[in-house]
PDB file of N, CA and C in Angstrom:
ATOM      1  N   UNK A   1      50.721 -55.101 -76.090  1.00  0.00           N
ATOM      2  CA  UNK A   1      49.753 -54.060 -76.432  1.00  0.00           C
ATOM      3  C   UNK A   1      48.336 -54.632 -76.540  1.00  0.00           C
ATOM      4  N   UNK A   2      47.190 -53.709 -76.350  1.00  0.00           N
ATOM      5  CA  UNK A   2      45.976 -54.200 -76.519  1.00  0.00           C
ATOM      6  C   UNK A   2      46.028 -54.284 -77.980  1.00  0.00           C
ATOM      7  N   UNK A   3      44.586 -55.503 -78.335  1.00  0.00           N
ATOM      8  CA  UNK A   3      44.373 -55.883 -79.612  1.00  0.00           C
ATOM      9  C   UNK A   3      43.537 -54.662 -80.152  1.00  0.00           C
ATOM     10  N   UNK A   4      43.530 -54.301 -81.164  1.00  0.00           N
ATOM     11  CA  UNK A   4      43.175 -53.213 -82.160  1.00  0.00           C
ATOM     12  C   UNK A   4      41.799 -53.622 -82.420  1.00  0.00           C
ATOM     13  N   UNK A   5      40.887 -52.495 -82.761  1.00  0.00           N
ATOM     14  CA  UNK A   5      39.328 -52.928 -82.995  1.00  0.00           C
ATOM     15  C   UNK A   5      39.376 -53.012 -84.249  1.00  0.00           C
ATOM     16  N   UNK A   6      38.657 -53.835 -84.639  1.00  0.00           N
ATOM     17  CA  UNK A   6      37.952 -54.246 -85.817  1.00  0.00           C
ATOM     18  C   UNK A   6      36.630 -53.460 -86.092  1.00  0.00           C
ATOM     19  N   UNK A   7      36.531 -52.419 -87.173  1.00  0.00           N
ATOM     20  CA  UNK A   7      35.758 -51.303 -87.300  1.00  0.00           C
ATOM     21  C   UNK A   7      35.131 -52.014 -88.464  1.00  0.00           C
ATOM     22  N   UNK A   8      35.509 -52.645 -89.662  1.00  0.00           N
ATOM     23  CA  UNK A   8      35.006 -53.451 -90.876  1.00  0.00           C
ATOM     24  C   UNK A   8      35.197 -54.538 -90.947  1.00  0.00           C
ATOM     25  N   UNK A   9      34.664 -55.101 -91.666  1.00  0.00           N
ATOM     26  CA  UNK A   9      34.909 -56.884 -91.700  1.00  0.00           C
ATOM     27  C   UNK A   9      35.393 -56.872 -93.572  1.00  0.00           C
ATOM     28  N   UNK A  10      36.179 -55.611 -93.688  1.00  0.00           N
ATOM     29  CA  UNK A  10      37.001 -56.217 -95.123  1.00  0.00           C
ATOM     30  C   UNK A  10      38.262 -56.503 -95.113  1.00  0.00           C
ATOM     31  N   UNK A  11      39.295 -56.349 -96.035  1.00  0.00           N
ATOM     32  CA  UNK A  11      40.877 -56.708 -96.480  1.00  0.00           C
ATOM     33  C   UNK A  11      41.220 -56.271 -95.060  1.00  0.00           C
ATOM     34  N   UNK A  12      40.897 -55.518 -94.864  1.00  0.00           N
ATOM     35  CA  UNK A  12      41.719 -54.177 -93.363  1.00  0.00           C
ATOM     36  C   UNK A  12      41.430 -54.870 -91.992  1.00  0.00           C
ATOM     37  N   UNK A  13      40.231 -55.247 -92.025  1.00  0.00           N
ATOM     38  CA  UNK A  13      39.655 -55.965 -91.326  1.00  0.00           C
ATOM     39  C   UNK A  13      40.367 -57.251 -90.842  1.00  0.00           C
ATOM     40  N   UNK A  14      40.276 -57.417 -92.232  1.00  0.00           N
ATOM     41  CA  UNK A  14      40.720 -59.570 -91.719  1.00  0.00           C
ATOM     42  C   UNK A  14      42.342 -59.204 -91.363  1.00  0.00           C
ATOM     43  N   UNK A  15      43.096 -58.205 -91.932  1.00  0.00           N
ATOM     44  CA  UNK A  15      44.405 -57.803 -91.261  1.00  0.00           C
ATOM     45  C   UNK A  15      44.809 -57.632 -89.823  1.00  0.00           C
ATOM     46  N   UNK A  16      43.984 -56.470 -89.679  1.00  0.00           N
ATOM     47  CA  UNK A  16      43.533 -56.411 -87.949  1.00  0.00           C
ATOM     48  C   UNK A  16      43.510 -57.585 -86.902  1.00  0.00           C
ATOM     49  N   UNK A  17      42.950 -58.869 -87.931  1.00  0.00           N
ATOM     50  CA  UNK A  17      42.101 -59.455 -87.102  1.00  0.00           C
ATOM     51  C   UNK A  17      43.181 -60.527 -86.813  1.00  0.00           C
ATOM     52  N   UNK A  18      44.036 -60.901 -87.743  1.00  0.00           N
ATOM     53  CA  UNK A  18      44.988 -61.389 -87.843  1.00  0.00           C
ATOM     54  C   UNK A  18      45.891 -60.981 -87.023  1.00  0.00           C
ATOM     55  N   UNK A  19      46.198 -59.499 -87.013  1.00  0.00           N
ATOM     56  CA  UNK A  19      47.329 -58.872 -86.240  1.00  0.00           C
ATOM     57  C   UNK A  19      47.133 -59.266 -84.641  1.00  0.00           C
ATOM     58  N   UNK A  20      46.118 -59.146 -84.633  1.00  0.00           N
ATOM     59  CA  UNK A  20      45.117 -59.335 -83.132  1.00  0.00           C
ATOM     60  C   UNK A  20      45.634 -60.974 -82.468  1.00  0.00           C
ATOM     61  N   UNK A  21      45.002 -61.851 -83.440  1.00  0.00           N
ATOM     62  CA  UNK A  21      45.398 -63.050 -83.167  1.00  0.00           C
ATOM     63  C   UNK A  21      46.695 -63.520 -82.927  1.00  0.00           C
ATOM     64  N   UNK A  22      47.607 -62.957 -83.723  1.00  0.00           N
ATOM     65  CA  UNK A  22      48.844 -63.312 -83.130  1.00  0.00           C
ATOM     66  C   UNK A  22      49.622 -62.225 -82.045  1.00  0.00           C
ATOM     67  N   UNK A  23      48.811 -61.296 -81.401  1.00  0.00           N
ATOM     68  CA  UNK A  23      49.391 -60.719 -80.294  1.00  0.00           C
ATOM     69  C   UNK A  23      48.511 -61.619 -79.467  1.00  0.00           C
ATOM     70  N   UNK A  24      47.400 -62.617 -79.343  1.00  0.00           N
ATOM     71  CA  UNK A  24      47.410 -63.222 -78.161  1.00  0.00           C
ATOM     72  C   UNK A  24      48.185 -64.402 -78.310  1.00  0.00           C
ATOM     73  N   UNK A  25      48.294 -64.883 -79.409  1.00  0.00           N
ATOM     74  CA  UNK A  25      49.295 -66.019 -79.207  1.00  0.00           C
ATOM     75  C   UNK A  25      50.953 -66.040 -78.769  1.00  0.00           C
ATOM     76  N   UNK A  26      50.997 -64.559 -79.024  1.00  0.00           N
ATOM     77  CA  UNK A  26      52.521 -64.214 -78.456  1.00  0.00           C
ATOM     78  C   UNK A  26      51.896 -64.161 -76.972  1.00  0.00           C
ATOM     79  N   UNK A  27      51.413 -63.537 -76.246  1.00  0.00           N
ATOM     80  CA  UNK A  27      50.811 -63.333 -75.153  1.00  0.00           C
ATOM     81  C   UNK A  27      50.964 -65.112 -74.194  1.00  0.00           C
ATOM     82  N   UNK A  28      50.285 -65.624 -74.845  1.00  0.00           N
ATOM     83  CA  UNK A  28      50.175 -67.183 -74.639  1.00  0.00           C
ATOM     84  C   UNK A  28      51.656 -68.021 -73.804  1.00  0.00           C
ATOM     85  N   UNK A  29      52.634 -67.276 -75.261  1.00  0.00           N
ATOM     86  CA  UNK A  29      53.488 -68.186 -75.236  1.00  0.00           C
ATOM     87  C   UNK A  29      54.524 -67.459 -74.389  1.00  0.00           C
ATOM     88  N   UNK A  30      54.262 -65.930 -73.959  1.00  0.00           N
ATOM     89  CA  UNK A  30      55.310 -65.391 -73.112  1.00  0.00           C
ATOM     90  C   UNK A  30      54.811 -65.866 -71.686  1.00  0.00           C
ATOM     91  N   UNK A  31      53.235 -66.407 -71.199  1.00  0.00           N
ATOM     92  CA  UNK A  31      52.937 -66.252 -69.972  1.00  0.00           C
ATOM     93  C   UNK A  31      53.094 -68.190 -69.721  1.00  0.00           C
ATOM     94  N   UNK A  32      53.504 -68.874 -70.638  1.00  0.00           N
ATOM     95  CA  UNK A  32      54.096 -70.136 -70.977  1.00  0.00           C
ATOM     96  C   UNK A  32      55.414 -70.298 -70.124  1.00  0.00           C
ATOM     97  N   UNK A  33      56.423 -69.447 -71.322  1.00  0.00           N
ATOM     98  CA  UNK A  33      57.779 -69.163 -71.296  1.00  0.00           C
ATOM     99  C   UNK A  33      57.973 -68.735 -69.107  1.00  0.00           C
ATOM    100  N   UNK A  34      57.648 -67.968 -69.324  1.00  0.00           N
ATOM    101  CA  UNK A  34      57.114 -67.271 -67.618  1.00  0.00           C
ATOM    102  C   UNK A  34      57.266 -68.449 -66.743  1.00  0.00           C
ATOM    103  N   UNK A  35      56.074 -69.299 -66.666  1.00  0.00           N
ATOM    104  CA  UNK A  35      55.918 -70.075 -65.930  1.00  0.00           C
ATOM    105  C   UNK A  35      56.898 -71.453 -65.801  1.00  0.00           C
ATOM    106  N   UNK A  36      57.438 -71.575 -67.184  1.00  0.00           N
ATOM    107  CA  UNK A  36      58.482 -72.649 -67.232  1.00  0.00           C
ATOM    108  C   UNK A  36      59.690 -71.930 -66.455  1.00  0.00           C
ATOM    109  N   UNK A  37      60.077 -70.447 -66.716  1.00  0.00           N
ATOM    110  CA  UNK A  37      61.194 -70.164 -66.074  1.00  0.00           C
ATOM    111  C   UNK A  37      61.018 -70.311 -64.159  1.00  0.00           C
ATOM    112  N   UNK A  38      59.591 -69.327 -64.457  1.00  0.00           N
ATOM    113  CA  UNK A  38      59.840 -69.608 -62.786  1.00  0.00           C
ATOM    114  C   UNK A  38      59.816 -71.363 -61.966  1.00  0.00           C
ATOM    115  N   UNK A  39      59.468 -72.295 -62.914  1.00  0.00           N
ATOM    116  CA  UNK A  39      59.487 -74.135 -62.474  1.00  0.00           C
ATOM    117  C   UNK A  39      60.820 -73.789 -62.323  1.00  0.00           C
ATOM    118  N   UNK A  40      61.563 -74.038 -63.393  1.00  0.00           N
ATOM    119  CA  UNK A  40      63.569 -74.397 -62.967  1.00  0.00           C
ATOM    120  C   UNK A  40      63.883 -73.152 -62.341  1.00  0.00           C
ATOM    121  N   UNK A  41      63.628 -72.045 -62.002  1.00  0.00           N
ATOM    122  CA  UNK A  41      64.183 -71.246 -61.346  1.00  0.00           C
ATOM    123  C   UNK A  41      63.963 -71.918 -60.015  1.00  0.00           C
ATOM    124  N   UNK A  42      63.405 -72.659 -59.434  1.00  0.00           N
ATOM    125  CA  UNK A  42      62.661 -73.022 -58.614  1.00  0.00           C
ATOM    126  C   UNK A  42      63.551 -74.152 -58.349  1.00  0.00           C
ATOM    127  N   UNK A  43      63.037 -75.361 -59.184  1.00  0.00           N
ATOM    128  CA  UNK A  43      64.161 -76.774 -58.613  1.00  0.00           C
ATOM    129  C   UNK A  43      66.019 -75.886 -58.869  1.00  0.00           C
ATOM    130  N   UNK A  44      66.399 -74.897 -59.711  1.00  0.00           N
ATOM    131  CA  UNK A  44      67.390 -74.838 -59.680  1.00  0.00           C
ATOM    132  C   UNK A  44      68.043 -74.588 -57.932  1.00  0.00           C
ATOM    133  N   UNK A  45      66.904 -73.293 -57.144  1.00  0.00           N
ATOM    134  CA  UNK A  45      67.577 -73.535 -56.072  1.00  0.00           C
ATOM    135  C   UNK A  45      67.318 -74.344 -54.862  1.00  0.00           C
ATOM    136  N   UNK A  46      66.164 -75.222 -55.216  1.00  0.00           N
ATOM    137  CA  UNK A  46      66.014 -76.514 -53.898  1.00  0.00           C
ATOM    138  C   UNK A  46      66.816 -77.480 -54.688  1.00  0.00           C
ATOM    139  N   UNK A  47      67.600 -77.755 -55.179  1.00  0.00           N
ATOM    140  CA  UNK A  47      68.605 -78.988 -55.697  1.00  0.00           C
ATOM    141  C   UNK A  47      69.649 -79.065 -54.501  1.00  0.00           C
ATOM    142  N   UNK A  48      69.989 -80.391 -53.976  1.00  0.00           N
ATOM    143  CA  UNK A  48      70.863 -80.467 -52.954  1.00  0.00           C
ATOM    144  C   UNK A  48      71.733 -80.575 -54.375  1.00  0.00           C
ATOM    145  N   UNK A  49      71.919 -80.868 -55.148  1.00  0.00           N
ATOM    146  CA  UNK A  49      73.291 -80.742 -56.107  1.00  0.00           C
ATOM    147  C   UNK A  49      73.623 -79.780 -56.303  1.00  0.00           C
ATOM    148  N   UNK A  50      75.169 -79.663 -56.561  1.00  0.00           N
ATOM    149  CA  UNK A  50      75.286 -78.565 -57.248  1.00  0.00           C
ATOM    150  C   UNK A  50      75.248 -78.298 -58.533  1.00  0.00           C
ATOM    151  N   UNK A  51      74.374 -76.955 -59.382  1.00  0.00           N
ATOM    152  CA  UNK A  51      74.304 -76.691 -60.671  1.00  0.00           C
ATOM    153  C   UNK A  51      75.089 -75.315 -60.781  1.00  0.00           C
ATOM    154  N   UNK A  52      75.632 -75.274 -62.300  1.00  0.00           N
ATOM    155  CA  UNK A  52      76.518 -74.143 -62.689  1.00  0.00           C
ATOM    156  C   UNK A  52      75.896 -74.252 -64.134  1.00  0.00           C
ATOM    157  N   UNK A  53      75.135 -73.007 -64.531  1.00  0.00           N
ATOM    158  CA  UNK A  53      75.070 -73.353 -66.270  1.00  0.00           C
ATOM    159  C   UNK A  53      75.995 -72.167 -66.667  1.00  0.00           C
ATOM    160  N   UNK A  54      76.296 -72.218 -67.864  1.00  0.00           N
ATOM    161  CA  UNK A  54      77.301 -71.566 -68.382  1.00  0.00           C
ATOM    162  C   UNK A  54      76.988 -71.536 -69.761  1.00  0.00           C
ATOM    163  N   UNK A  55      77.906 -70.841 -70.324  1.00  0.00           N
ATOM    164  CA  UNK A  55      77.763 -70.265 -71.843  1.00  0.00           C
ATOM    165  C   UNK A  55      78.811 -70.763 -72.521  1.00  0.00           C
ATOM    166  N   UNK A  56      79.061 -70.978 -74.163  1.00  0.00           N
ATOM    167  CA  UNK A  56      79.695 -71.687 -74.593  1.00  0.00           C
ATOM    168  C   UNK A  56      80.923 -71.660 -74.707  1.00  0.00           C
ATOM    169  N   UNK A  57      81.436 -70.178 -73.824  1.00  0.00           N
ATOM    170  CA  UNK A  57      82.637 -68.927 -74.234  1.00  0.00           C
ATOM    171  C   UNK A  57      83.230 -69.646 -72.441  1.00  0.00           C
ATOM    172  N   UNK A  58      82.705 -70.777 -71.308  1.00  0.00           N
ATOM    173  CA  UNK A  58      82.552 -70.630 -70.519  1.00  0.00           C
ATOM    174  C   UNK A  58      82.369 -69.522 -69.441  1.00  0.00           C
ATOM    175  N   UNK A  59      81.758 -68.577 -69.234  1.00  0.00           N
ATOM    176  CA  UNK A  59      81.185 -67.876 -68.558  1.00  0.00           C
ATOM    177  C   UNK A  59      80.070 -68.336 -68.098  1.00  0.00           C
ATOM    178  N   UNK A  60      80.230 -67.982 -66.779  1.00  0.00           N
ATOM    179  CA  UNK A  60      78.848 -68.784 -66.154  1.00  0.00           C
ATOM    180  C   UNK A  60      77.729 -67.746 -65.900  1.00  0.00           C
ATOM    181  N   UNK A  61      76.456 -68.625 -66.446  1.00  0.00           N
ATOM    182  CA  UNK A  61      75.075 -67.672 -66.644  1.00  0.00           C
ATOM    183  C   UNK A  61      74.708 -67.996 -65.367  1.00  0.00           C
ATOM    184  N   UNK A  62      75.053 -68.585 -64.249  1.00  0.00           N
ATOM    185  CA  UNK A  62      73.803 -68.819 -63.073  1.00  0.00           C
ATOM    186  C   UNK A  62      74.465 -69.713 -62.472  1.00  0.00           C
ATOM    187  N   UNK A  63      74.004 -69.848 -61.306  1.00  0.00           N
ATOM    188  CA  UNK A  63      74.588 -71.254 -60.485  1.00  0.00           C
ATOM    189  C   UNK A  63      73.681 -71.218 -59.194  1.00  0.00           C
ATOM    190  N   UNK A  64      73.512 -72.667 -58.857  1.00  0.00           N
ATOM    191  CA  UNK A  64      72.456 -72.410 -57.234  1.00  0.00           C
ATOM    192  C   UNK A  64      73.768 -72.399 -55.960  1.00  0.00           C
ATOM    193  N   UNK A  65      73.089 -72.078 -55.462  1.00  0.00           N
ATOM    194  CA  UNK A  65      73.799 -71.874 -53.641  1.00  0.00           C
ATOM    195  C   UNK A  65      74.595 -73.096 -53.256  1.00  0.00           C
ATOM    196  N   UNK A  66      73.992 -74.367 -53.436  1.00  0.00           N
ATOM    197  CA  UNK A  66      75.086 -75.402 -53.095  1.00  0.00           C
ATOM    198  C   UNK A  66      76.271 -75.687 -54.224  1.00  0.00           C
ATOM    199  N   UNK A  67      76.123 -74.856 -55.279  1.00  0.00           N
ATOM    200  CA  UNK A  67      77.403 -74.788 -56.078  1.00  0.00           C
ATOM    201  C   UNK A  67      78.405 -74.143 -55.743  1.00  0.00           C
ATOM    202  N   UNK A  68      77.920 -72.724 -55.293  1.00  0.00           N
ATOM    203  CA  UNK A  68      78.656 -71.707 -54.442  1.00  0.00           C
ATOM    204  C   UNK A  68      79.455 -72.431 -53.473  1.00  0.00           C
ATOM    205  N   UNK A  69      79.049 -72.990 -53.000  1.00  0.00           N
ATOM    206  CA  UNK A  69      79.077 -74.080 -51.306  1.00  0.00           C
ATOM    207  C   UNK A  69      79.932 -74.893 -51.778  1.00  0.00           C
ATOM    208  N   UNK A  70      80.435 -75.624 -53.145  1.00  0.00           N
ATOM    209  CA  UNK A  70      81.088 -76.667 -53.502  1.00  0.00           C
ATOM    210  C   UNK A  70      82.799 -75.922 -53.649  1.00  0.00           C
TER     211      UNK A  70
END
């Protein structure tokens, strides 16, 4: 969401301003998160190895193409 205006500079204010600040730092850390996924999304499928990740129940969350291939 957009950050909220700051109409006073009192209690309400410095709340706002606060609220504000940590919607860009969430912002920050989702366009972070983003970019790390799309890196290993990335070596996951140029890996001549094969990868399988999985969950602790073994069910598998993902696997690249030369795993398929294995």
């Amino acid at each position: 969401p957009p950050p909220l205006p700051v109409t006073k500079r009192d209690e309400i204010g410095q709340l706002i301003g606060g609220f504000n600040h940590l919607l860009e730092t969430l912002g920050q850390r989702e366009e972070t998160l983003r970019k790390s996924e799309e890196r290993n999304r990335g070596l996951l499928v140029n890996l001549d190895a094969g990868i399988v990740v999985h969950a602790a129940d073994t069910s598998i969350i993902t696997n690249n193409h030369r795993a398929s291939t294995i």
